[in-house]
PDB file of N, CA and C in Angstrom:
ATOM      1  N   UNK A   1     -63.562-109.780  29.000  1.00  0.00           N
ATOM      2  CA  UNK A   1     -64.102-110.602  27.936  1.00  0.00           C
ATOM      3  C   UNK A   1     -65.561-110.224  27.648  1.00  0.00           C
ATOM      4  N   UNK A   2     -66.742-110.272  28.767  1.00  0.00           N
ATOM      5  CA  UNK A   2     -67.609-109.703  28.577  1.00  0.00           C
ATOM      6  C   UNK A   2     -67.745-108.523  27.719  1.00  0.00           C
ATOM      7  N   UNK A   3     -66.728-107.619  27.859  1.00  0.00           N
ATOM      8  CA  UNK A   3     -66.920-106.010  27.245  1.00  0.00           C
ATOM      9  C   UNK A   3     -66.962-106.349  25.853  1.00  0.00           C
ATOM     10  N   UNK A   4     -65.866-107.293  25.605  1.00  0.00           N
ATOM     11  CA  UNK A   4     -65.694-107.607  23.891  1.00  0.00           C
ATOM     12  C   UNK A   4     -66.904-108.064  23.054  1.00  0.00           C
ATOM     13  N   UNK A   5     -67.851-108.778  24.081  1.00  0.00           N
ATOM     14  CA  UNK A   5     -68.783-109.914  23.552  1.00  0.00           C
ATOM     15  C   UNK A   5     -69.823-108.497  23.408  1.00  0.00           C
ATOM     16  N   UNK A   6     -70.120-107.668  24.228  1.00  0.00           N
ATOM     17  CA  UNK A   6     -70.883-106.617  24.434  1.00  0.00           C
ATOM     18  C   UNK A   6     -70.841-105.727  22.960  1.00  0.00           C
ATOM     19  N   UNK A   7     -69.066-105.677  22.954  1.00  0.00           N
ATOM     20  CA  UNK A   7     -69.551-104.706  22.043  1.00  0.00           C
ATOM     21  C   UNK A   7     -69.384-105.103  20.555  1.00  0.00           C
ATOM     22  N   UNK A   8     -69.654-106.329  20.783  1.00  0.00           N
ATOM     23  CA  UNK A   8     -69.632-107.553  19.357  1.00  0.00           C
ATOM     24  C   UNK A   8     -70.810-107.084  18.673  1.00  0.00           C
ATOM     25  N   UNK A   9     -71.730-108.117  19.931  1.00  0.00           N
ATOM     26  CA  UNK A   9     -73.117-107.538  19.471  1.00  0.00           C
ATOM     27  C   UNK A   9     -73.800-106.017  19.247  1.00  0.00           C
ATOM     28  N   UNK A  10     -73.362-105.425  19.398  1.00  0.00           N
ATOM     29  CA  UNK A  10     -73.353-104.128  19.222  1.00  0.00           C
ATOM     30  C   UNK A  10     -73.121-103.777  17.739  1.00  0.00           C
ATOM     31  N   UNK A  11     -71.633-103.801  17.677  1.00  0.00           N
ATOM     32  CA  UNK A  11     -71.439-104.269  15.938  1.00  0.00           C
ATOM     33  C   UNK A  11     -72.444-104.594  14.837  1.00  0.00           C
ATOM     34  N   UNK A  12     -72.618-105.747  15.574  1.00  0.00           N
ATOM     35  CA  UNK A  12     -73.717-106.716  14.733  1.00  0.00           C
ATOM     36  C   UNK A  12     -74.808-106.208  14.352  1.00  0.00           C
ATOM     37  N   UNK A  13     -75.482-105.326  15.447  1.00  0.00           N
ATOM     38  CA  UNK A  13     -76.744-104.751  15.625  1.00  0.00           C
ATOM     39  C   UNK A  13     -76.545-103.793  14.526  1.00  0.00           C
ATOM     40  N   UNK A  14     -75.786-102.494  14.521  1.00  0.00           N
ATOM     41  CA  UNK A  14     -75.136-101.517  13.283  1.00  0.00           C
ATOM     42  C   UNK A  14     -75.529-102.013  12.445  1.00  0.00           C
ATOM     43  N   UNK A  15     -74.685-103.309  11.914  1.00  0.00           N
ATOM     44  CA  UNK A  15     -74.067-103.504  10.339  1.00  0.00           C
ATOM     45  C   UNK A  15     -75.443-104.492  10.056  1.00  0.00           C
ATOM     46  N   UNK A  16     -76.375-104.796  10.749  1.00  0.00           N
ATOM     47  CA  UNK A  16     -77.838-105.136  10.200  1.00  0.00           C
ATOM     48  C   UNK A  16     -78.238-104.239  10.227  1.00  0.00           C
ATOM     49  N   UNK A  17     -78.413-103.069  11.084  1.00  0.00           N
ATOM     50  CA  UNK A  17     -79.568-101.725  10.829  1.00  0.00           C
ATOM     51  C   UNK A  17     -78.902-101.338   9.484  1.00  0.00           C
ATOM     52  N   UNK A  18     -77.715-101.370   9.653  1.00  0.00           N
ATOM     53  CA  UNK A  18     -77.341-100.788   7.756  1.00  0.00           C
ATOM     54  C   UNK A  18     -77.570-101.844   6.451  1.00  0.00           C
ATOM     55  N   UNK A  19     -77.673-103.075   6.612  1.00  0.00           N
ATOM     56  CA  UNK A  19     -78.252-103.584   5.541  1.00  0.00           C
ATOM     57  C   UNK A  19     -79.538-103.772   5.557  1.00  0.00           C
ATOM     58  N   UNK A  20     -80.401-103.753   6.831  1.00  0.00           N
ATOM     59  CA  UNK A  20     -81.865-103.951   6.844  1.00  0.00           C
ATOM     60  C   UNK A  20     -82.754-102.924   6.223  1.00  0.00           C
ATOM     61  N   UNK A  21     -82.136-101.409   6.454  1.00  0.00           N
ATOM     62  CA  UNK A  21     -82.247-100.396   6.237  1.00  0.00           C
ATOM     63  C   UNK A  21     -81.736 -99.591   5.476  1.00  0.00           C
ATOM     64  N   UNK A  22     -81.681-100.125   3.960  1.00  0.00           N
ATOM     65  CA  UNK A  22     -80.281 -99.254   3.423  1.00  0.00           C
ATOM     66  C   UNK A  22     -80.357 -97.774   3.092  1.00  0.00           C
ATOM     67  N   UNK A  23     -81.972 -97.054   2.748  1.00  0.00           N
ATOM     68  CA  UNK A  23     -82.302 -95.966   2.849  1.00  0.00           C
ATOM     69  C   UNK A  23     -82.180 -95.275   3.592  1.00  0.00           C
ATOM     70  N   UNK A  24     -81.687 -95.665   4.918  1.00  0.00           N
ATOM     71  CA  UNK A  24     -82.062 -94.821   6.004  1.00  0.00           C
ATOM     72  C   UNK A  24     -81.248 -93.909   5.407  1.00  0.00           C
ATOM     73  N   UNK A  25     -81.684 -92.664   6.012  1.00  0.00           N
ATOM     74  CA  UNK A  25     -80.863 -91.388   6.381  1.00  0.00           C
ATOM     75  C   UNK A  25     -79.692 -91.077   7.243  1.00  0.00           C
ATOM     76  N   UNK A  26     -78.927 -90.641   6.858  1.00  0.00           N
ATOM     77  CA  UNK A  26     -77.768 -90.264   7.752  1.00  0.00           C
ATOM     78  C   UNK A  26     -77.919 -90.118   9.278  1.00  0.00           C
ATOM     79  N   UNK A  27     -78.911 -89.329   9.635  1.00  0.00           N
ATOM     80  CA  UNK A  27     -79.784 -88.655  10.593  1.00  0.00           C
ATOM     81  C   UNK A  27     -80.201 -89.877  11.381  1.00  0.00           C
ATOM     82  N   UNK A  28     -80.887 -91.036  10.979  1.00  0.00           N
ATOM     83  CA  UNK A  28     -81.382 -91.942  11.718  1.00  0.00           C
ATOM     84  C   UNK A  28     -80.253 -92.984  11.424  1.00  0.00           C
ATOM     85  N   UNK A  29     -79.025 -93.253  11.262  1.00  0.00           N
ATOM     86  CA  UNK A  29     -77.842 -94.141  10.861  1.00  0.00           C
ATOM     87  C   UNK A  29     -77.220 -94.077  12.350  1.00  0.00           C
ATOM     88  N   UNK A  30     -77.325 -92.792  12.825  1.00  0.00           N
ATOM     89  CA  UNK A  30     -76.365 -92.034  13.972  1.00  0.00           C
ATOM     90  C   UNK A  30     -77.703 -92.137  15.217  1.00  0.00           C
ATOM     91  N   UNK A  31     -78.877 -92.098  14.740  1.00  0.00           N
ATOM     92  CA  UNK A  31     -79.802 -92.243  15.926  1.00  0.00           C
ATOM     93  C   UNK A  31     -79.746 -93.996  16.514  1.00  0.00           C
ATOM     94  N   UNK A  32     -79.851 -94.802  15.476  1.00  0.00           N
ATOM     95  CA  UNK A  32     -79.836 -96.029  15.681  1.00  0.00           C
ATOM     96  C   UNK A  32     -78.597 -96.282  16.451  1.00  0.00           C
ATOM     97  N   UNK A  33     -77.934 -95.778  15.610  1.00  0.00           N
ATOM     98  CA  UNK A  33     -76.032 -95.820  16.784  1.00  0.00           C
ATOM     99  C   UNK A  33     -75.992 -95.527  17.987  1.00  0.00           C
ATOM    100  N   UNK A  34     -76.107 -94.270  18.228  1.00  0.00           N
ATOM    101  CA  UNK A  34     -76.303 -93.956  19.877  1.00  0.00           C
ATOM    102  C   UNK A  34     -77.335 -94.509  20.640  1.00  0.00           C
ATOM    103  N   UNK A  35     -78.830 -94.777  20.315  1.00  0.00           N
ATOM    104  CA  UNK A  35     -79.515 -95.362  21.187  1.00  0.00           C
ATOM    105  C   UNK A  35     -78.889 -96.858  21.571  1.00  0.00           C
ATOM    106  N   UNK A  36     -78.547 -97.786  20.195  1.00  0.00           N
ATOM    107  CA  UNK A  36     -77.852 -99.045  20.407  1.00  0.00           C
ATOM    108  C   UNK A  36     -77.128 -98.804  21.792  1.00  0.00           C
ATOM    109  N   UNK A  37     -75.944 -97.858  21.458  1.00  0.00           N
ATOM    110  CA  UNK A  37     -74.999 -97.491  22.534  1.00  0.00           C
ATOM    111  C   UNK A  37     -75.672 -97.314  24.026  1.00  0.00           C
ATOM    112  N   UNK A  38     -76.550 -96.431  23.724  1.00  0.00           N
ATOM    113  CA  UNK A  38     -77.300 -96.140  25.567  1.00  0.00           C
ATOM    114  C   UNK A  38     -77.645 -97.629  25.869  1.00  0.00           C
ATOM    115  N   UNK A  39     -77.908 -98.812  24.824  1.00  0.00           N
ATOM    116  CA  UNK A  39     -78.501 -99.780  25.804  1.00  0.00           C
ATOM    117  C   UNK A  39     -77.352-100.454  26.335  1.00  0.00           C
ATOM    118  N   UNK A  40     -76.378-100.343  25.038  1.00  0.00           N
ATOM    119  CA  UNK A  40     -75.149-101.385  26.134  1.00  0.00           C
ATOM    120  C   UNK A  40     -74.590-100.755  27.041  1.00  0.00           C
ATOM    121  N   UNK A  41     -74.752 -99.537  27.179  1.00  0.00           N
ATOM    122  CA  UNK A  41     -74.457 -99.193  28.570  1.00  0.00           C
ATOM    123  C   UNK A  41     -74.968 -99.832  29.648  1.00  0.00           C
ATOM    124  N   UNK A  42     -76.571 -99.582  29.416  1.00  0.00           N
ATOM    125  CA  UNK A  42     -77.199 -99.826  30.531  1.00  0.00           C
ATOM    126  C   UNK A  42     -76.936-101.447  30.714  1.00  0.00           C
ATOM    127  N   UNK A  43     -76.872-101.899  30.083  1.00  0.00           N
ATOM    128  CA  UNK A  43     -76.861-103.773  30.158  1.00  0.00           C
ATOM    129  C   UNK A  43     -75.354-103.545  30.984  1.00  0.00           C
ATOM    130  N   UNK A  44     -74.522-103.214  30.312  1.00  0.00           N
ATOM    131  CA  UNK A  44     -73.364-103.341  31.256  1.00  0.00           C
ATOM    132  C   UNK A  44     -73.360-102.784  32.429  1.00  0.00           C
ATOM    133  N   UNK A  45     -73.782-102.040  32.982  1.00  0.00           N
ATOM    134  CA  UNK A  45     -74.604-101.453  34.359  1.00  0.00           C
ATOM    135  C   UNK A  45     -75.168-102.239  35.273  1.00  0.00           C
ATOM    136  N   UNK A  46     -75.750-102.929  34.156  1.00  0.00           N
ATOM    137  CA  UNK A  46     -76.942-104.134  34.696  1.00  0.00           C
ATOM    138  C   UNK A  46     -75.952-105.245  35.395  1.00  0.00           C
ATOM    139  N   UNK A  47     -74.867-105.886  34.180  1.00  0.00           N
ATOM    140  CA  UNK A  47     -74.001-106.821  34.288  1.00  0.00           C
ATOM    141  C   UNK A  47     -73.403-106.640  35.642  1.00  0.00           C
ATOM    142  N   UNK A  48     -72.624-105.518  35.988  1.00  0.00           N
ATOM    143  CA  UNK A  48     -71.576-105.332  36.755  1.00  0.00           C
ATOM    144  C   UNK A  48     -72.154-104.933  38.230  1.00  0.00           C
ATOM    145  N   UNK A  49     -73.603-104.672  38.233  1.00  0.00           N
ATOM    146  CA  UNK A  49     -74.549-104.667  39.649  1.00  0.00           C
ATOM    147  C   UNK A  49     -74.537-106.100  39.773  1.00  0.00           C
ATOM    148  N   UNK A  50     -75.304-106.818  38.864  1.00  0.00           N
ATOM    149  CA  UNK A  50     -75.503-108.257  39.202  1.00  0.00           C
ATOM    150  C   UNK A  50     -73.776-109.165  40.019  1.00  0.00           C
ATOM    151  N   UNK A  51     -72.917-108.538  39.115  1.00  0.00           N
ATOM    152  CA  UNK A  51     -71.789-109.527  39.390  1.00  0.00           C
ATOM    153  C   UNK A  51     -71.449-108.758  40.748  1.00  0.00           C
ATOM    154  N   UNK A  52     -71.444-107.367  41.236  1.00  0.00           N
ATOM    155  CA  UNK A  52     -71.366-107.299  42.390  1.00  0.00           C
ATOM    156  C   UNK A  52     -71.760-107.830  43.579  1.00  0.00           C
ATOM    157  N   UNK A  53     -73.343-107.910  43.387  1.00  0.00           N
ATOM    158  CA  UNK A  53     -73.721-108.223  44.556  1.00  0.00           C
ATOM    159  C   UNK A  53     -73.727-110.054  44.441  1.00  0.00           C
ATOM    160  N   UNK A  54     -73.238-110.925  43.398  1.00  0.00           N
ATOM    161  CA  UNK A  54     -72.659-112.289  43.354  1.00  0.00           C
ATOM    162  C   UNK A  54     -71.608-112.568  44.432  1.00  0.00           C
ATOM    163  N   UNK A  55     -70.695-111.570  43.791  1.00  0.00           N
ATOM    164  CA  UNK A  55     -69.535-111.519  44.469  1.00  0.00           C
ATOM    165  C   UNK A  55     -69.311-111.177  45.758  1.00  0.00           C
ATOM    166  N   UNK A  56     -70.326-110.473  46.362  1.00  0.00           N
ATOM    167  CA  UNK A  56     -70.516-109.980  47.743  1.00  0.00           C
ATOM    168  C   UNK A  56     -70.922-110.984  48.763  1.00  0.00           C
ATOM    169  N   UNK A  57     -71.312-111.915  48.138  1.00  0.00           N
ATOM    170  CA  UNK A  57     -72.362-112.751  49.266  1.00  0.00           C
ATOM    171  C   UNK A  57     -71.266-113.983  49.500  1.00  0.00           C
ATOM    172  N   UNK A  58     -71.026-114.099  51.208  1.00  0.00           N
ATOM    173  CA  UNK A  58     -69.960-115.096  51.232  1.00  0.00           C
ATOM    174  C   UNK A  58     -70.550-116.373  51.458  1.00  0.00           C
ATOM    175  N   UNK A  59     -70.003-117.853  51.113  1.00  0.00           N
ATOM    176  CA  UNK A  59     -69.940-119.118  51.024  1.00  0.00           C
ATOM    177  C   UNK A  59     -70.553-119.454  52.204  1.00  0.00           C
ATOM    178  N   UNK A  60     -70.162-118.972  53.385  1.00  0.00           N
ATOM    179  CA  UNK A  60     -70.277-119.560  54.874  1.00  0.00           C
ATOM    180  C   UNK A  60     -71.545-118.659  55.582  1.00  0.00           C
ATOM    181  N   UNK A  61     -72.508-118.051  55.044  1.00  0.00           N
ATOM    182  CA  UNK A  61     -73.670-117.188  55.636  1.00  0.00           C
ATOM    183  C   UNK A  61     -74.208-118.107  55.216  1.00  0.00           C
ATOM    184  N   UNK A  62     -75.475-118.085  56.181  1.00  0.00           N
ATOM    185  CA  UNK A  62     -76.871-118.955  56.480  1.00  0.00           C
ATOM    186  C   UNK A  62     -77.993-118.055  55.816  1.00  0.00           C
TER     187      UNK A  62
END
């Protein structure tokens, strides 16, 4: 579910750089795209460290 919501906003982010920006260039249409992309990577990186080490830590440790 997370992934979906991830790459919602992602979406979202696009289809405003393309109306915020309607001049842009082709060139920076595809730059805005992939950098977008490198961040939800990294956020999901981020996500799935955090939920690891959640998930790691048991109920009954002091």
């Amino acid at each position: 579910m997370r992934q979906k919501i991830n790459w919602l906003v992602w979406l979202i982010l696009v289809i405003l750089w393309n109306y915020g920006f309607p001049y842009a260039t082709p060139f920076q249409d595809v730059l805005v795209a992939v950098i977008l992309s490198v961040l939800l990577i990294i956020i999901q990186k981020l996500q799935s460290i955090g939920l690891q080490k959640t998930s790691s830590r048991s109920k009954f440790k002091n």
